[in-house]
ModelCIF file with pLDDT and N, C-alpha, C, O atoms, coordinates in Angstrom:
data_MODEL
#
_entry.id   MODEL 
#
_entity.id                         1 
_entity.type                       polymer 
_entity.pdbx_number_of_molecules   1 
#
_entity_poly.entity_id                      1 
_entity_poly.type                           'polypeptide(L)' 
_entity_poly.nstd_linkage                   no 
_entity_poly.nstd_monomer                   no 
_entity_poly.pdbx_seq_one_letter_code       
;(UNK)(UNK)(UNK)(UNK)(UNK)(UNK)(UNK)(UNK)(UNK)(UNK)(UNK)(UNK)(UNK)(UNK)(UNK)(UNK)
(UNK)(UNK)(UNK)(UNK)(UNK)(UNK)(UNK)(UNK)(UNK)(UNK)(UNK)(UNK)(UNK)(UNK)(UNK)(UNK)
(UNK)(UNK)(UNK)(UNK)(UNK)(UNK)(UNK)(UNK)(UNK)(UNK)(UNK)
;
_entity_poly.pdbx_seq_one_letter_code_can   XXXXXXXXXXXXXXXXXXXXXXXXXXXXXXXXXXXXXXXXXXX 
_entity_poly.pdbx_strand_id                 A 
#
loop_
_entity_poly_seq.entity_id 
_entity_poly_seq.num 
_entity_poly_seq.mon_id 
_entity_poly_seq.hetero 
1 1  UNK n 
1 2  UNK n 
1 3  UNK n 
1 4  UNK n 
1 5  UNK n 
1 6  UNK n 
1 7  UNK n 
1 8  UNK n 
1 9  UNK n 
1 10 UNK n 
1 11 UNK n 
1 12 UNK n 
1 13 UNK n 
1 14 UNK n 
1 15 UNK n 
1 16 UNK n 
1 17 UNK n 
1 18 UNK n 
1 19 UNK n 
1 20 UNK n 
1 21 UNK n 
1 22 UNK n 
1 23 UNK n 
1 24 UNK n 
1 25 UNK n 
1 26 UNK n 
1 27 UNK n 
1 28 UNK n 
1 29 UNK n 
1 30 UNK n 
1 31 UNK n 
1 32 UNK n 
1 33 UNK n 
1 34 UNK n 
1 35 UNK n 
1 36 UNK n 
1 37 UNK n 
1 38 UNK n 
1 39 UNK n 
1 40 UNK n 
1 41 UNK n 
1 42 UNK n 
1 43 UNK n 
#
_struct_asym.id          A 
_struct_asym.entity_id   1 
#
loop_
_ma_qa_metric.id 
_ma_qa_metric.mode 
_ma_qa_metric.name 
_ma_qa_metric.software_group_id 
_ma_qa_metric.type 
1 global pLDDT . pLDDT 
2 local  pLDDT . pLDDT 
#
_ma_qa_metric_global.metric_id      1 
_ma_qa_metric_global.metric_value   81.63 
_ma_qa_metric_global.model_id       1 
_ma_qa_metric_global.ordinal_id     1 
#
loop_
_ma_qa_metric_local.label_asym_id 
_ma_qa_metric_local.label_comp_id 
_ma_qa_metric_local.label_seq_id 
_ma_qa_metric_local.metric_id 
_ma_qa_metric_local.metric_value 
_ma_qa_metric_local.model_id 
_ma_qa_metric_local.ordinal_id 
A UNK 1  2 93.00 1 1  
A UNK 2  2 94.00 1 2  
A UNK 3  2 96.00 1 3  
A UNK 4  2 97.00 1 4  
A UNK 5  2 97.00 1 5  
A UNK 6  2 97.00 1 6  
A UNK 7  2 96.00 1 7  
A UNK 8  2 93.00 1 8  
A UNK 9  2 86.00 1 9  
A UNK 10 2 78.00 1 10 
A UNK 11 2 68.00 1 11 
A UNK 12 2 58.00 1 12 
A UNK 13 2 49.00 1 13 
A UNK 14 2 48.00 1 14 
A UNK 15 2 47.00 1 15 
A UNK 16 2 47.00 1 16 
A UNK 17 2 44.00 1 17 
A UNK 18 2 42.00 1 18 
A UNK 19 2 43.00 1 19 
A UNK 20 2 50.00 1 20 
A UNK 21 2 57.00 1 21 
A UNK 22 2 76.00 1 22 
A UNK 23 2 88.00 1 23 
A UNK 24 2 92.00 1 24 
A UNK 25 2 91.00 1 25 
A UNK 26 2 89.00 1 26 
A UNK 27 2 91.00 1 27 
A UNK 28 2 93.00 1 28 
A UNK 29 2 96.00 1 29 
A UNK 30 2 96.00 1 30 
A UNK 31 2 96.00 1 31 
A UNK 32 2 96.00 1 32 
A UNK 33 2 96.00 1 33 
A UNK 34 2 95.00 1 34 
A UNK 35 2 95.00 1 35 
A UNK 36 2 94.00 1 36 
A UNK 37 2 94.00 1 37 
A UNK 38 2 95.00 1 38 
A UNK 39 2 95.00 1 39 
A UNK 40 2 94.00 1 40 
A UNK 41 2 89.00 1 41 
A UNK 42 2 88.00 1 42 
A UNK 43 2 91.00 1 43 
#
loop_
_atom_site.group_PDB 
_atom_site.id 
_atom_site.type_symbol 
_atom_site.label_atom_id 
_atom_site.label_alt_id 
_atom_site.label_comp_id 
_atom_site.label_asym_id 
_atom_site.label_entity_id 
_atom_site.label_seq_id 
_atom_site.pdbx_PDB_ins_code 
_atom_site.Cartn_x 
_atom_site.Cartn_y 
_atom_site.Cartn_z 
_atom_site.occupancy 
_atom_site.B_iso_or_equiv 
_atom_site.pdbx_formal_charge 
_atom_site.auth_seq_id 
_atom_site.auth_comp_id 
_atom_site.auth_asym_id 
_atom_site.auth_atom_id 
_atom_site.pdbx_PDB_model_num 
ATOM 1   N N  . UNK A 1 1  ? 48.862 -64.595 -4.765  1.00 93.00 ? 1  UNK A N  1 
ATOM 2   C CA . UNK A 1 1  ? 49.508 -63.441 -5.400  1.00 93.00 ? 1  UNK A CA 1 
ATOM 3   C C  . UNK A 1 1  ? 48.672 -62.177 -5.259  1.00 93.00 ? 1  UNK A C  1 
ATOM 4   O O  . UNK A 1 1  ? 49.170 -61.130 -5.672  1.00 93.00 ? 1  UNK A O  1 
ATOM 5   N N  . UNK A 1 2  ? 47.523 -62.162 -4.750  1.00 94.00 ? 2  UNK A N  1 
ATOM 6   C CA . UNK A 1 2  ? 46.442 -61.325 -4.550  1.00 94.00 ? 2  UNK A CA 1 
ATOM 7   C C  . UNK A 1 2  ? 45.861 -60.608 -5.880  1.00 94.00 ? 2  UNK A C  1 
ATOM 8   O O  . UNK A 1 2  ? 45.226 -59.554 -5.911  1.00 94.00 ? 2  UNK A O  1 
ATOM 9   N N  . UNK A 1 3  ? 46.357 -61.715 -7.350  1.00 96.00 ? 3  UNK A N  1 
ATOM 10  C CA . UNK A 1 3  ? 45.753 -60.890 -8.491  1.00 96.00 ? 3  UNK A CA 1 
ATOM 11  C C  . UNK A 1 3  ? 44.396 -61.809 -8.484  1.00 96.00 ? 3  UNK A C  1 
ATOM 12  O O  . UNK A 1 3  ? 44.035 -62.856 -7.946  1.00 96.00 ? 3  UNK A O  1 
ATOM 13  N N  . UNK A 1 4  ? 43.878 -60.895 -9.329  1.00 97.00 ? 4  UNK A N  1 
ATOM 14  C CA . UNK A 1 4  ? 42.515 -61.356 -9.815  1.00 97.00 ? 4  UNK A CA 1 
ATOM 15  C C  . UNK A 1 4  ? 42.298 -60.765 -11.540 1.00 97.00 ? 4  UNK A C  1 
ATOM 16  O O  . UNK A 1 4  ? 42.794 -59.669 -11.800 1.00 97.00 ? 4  UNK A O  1 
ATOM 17  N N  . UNK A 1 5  ? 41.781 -61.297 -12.319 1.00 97.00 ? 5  UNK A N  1 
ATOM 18  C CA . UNK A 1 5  ? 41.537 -61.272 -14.006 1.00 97.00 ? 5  UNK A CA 1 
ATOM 19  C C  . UNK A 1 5  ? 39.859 -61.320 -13.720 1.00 97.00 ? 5  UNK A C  1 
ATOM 20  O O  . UNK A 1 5  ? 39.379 -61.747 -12.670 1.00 97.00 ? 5  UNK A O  1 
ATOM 21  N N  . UNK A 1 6  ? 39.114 -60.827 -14.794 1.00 97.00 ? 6  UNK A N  1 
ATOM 22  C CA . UNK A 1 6  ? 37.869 -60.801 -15.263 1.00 97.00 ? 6  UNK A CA 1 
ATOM 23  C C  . UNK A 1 6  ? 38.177 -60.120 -16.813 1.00 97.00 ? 6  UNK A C  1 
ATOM 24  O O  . UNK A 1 6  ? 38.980 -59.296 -17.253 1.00 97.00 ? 6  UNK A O  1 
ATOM 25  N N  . UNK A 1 7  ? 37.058 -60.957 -17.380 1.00 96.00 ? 7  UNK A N  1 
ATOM 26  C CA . UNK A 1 7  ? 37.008 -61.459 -18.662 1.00 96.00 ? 7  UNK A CA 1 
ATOM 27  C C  . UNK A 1 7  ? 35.342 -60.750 -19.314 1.00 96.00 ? 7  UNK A C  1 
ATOM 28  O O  . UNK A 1 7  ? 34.419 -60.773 -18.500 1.00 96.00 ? 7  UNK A O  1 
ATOM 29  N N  . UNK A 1 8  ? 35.171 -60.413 -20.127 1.00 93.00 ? 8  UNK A N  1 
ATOM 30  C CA . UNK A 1 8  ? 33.891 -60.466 -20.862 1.00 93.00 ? 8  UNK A CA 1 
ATOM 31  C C  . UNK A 1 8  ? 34.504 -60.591 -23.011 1.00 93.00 ? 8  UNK A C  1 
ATOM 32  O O  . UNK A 1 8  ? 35.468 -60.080 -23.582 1.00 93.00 ? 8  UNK A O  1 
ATOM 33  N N  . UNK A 1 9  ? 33.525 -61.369 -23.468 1.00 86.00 ? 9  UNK A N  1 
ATOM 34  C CA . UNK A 1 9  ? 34.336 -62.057 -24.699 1.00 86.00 ? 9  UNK A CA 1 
ATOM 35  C C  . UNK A 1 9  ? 33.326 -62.125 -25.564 1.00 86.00 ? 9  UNK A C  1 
ATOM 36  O O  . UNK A 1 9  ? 32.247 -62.706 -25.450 1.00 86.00 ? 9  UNK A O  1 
ATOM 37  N N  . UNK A 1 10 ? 33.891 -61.288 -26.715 1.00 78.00 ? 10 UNK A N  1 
ATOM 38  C CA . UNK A 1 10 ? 32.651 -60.924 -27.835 1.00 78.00 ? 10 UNK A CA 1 
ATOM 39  C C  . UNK A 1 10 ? 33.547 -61.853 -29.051 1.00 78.00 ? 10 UNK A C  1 
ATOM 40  O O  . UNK A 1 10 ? 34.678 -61.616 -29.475 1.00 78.00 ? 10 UNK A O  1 
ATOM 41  N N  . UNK A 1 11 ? 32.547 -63.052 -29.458 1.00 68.00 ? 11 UNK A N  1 
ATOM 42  C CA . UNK A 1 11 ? 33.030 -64.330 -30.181 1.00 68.00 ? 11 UNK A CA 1 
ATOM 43  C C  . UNK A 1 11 ? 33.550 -63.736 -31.496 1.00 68.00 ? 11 UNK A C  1 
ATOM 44  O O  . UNK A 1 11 ? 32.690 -63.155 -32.158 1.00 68.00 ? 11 UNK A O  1 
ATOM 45  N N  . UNK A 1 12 ? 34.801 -63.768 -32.006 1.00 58.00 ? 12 UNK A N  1 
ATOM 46  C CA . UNK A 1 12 ? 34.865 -63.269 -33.093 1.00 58.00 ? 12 UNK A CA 1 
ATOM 47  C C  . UNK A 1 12 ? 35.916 -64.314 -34.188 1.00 58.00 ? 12 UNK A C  1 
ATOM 48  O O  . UNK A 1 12 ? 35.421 -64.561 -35.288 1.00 58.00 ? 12 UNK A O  1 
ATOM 49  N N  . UNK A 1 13 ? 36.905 -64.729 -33.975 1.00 49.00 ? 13 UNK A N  1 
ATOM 50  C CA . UNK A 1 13 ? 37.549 -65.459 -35.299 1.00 49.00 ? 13 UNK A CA 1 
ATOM 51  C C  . UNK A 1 13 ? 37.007 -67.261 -34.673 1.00 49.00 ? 13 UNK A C  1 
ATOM 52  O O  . UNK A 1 13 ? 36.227 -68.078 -35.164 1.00 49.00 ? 13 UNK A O  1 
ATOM 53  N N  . UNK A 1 14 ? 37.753 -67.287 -33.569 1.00 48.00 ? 14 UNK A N  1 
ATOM 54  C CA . UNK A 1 14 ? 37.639 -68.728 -32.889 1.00 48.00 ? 14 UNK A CA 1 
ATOM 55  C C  . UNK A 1 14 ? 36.155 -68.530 -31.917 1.00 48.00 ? 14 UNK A C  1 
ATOM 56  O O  . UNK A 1 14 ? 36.039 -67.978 -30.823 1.00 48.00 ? 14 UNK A O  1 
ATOM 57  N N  . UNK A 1 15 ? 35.232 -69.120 -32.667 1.00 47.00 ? 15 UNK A N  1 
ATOM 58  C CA . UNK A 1 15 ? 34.064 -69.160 -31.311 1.00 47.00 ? 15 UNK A CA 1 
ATOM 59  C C  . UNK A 1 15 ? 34.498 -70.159 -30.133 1.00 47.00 ? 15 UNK A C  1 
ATOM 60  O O  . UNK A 1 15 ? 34.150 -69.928 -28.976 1.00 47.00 ? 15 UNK A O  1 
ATOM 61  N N  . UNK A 1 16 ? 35.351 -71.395 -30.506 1.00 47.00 ? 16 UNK A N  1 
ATOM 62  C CA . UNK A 1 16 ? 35.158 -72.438 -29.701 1.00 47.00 ? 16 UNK A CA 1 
ATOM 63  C C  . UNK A 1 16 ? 36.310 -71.711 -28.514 1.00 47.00 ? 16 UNK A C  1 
ATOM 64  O O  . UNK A 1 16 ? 36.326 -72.462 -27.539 1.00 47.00 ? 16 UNK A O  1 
ATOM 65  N N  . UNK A 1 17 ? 37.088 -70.724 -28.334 1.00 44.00 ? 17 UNK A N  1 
ATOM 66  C CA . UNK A 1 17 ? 37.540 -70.159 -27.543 1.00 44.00 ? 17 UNK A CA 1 
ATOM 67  C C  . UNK A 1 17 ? 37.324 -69.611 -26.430 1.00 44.00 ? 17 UNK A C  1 
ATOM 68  O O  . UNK A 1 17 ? 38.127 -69.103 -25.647 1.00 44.00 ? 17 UNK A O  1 
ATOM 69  N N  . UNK A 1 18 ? 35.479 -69.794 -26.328 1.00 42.00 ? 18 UNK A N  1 
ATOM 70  C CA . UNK A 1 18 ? 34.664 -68.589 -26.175 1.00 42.00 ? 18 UNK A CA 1 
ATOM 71  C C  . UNK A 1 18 ? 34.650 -69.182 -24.610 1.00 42.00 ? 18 UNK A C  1 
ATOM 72  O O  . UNK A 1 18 ? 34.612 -68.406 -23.656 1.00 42.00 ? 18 UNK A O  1 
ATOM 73  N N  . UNK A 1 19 ? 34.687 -70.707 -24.431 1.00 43.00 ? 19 UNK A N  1 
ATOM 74  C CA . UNK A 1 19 ? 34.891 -70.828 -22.814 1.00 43.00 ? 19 UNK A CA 1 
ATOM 75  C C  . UNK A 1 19 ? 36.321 -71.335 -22.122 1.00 43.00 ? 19 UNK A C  1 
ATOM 76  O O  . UNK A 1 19 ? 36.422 -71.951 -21.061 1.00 43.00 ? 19 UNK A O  1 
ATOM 77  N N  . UNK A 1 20 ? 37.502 -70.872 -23.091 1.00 50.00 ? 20 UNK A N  1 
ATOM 78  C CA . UNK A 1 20 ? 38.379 -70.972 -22.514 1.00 50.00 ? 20 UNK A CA 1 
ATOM 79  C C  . UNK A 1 20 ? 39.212 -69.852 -22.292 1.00 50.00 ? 20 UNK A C  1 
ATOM 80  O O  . UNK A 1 20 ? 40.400 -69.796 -22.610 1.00 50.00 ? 20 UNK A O  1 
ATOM 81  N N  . UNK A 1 21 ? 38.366 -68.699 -21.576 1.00 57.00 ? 21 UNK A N  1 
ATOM 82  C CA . UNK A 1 21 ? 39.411 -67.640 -21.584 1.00 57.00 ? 21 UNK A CA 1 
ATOM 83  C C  . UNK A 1 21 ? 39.102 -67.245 -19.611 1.00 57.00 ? 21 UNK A C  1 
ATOM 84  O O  . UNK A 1 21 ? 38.186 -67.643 -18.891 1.00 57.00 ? 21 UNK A O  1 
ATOM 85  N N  . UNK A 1 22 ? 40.090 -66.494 -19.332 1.00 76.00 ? 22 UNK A N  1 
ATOM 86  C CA . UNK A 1 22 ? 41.161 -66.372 -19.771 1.00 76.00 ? 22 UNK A CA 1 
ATOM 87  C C  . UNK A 1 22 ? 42.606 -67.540 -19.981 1.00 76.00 ? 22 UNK A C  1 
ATOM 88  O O  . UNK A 1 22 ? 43.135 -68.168 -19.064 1.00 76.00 ? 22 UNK A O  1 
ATOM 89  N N  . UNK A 1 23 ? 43.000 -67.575 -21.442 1.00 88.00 ? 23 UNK A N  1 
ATOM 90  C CA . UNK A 1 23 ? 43.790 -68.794 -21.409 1.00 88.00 ? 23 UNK A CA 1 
ATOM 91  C C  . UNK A 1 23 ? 45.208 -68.271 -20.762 1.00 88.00 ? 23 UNK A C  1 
ATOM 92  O O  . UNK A 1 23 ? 45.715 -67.255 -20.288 1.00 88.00 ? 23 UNK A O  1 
ATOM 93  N N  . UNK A 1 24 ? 45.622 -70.170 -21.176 1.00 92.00 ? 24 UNK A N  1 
ATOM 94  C CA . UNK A 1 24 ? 47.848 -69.920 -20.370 1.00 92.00 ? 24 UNK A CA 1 
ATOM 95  C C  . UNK A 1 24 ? 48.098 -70.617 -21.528 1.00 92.00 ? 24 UNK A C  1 
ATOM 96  O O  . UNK A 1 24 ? 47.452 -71.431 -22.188 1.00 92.00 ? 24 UNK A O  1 
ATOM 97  N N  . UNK A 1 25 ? 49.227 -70.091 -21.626 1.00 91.00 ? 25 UNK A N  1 
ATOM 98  C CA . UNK A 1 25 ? 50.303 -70.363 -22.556 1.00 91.00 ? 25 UNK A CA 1 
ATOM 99  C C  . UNK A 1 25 ? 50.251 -71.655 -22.850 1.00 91.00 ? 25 UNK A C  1 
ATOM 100 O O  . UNK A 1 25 ? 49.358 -72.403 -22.452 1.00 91.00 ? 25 UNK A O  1 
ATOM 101 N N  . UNK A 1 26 ? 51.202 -71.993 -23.562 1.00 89.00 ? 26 UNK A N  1 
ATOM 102 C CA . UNK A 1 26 ? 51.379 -73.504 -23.987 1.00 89.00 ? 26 UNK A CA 1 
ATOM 103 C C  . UNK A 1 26 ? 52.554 -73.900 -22.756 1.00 89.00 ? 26 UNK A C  1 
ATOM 104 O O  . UNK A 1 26 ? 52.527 -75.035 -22.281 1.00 89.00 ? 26 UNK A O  1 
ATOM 105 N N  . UNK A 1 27 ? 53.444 -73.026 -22.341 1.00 91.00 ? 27 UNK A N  1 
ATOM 106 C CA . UNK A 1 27 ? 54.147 -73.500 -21.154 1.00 91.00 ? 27 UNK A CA 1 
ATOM 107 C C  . UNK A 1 27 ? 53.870 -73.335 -19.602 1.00 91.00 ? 27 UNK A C  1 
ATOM 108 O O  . UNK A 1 27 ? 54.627 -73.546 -18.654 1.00 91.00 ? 27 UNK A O  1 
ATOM 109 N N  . UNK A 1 28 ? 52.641 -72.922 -19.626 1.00 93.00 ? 28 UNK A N  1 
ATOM 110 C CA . UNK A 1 28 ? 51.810 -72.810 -18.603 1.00 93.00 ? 28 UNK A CA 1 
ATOM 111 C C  . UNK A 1 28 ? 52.319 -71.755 -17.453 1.00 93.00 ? 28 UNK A C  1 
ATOM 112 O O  . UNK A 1 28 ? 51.960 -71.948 -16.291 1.00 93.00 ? 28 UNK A O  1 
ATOM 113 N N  . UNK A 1 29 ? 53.322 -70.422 -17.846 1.00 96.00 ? 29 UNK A N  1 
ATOM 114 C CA . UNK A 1 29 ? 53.869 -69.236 -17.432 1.00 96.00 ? 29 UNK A CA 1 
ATOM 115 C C  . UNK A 1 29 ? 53.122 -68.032 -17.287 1.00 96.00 ? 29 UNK A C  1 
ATOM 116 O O  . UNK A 1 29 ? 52.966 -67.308 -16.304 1.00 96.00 ? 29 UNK A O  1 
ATOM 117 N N  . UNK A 1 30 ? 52.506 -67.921 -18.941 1.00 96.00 ? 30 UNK A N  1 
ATOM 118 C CA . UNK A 1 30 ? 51.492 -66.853 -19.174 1.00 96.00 ? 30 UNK A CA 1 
ATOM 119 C C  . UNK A 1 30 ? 50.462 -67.065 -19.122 1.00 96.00 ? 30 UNK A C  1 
ATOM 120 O O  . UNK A 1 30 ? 50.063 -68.072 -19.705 1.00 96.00 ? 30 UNK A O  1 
ATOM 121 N N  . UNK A 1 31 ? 49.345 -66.066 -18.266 1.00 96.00 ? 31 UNK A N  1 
ATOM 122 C CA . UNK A 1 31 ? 48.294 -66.213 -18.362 1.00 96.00 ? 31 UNK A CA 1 
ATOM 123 C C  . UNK A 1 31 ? 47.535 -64.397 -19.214 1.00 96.00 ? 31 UNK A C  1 
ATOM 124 O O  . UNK A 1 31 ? 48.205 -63.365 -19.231 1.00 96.00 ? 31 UNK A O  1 
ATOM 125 N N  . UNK A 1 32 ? 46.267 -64.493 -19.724 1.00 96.00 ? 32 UNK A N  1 
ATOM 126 C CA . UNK A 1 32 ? 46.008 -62.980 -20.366 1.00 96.00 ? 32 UNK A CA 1 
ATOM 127 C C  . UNK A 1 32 ? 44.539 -63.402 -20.361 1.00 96.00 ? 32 UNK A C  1 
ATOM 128 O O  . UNK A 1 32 ? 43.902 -64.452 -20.279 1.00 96.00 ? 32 UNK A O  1 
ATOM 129 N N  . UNK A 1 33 ? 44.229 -61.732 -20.523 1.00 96.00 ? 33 UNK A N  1 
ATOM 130 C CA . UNK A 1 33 ? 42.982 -61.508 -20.692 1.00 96.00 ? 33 UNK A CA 1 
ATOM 131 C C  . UNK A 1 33 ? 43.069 -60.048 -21.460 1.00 96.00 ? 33 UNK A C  1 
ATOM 132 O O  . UNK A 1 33 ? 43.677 -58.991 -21.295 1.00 96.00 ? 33 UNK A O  1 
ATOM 133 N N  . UNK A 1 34 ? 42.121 -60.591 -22.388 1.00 95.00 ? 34 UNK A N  1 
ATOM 134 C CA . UNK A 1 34 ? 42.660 -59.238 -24.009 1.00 95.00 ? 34 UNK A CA 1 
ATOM 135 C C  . UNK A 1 34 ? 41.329 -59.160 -24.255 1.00 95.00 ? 34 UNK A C  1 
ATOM 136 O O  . UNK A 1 34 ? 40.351 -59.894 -24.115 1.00 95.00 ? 34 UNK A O  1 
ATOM 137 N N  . UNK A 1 35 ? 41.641 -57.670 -24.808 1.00 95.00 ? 35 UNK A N  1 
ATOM 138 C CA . UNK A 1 35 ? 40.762 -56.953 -25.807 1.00 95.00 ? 35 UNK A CA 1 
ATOM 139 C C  . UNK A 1 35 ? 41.136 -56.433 -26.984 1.00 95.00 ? 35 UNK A C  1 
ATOM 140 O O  . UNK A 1 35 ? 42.323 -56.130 -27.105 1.00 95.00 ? 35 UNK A O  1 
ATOM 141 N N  . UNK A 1 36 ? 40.316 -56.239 -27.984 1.00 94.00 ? 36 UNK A N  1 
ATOM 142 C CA . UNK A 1 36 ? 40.878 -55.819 -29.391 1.00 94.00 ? 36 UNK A CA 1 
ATOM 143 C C  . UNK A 1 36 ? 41.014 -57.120 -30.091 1.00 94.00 ? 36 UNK A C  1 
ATOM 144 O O  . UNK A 1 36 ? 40.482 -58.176 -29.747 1.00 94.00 ? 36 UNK A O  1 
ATOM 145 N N  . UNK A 1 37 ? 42.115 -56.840 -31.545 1.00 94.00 ? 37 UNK A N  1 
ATOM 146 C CA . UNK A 1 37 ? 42.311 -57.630 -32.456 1.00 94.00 ? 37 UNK A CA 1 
ATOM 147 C C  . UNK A 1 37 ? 43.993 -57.408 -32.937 1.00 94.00 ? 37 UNK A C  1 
ATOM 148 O O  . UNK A 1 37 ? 44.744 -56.434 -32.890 1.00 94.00 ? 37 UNK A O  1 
ATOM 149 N N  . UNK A 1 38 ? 44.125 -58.549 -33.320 1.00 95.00 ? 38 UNK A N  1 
ATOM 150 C CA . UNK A 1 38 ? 45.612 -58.590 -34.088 1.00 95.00 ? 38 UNK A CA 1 
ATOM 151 C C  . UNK A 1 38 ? 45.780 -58.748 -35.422 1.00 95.00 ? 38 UNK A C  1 
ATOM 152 O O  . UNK A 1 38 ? 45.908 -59.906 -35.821 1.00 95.00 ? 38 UNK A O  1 
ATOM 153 N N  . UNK A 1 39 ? 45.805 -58.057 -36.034 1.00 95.00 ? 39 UNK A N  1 
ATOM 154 C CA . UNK A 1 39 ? 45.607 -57.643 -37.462 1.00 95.00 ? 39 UNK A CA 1 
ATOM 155 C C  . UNK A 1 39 ? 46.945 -58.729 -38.518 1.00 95.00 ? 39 UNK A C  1 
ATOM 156 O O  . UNK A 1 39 ? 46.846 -58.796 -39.743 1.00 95.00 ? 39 UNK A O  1 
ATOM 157 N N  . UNK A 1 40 ? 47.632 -59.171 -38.045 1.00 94.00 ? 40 UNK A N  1 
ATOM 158 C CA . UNK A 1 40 ? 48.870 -60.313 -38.585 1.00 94.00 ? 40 UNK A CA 1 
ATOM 159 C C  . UNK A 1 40 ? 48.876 -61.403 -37.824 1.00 94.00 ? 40 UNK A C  1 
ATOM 160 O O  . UNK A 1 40 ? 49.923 -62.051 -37.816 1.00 94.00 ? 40 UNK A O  1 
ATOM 161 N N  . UNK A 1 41 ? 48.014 -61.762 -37.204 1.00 89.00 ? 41 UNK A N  1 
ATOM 162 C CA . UNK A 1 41 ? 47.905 -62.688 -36.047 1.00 89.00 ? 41 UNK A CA 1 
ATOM 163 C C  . UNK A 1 41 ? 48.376 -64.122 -36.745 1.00 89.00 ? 41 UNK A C  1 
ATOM 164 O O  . UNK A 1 41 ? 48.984 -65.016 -36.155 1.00 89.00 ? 41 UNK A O  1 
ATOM 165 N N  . UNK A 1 42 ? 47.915 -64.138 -38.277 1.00 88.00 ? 42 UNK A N  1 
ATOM 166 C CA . UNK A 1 42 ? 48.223 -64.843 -39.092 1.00 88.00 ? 42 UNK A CA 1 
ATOM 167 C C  . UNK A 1 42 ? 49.673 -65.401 -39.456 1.00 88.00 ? 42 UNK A C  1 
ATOM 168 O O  . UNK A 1 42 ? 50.112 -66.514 -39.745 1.00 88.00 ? 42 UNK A O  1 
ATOM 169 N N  . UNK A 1 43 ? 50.091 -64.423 -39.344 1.00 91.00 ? 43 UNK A N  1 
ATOM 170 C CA . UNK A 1 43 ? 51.642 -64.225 -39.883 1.00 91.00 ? 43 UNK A CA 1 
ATOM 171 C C  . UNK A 1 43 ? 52.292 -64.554 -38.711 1.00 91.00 ? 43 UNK A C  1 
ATOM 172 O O  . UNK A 1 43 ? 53.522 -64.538 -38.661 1.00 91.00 ? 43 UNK A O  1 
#
């Protein structure tokens, strides 16, 4: 597809996350690589 993702990951709610990024979805469609926070992430 000629993409490429890079990642750098400052441990913050989930540490154990910390070597699985960038993750895929649970249906294995989406893939991401994020910055920031989700403030209802909860909800």
């Amino acid at each position: 597809a000629g993409l490429g993702l890079a990642h750098r990951q400052l441990a913050t709610v989930d540490s154990s996350s910390v070597e699985a990024q960038p993750p895929w979805s649970g249906s294995g469609r989406y893939c991401i690589v994020f910055d920031g926070r989700i403030y209802n992430f909860r909800e």
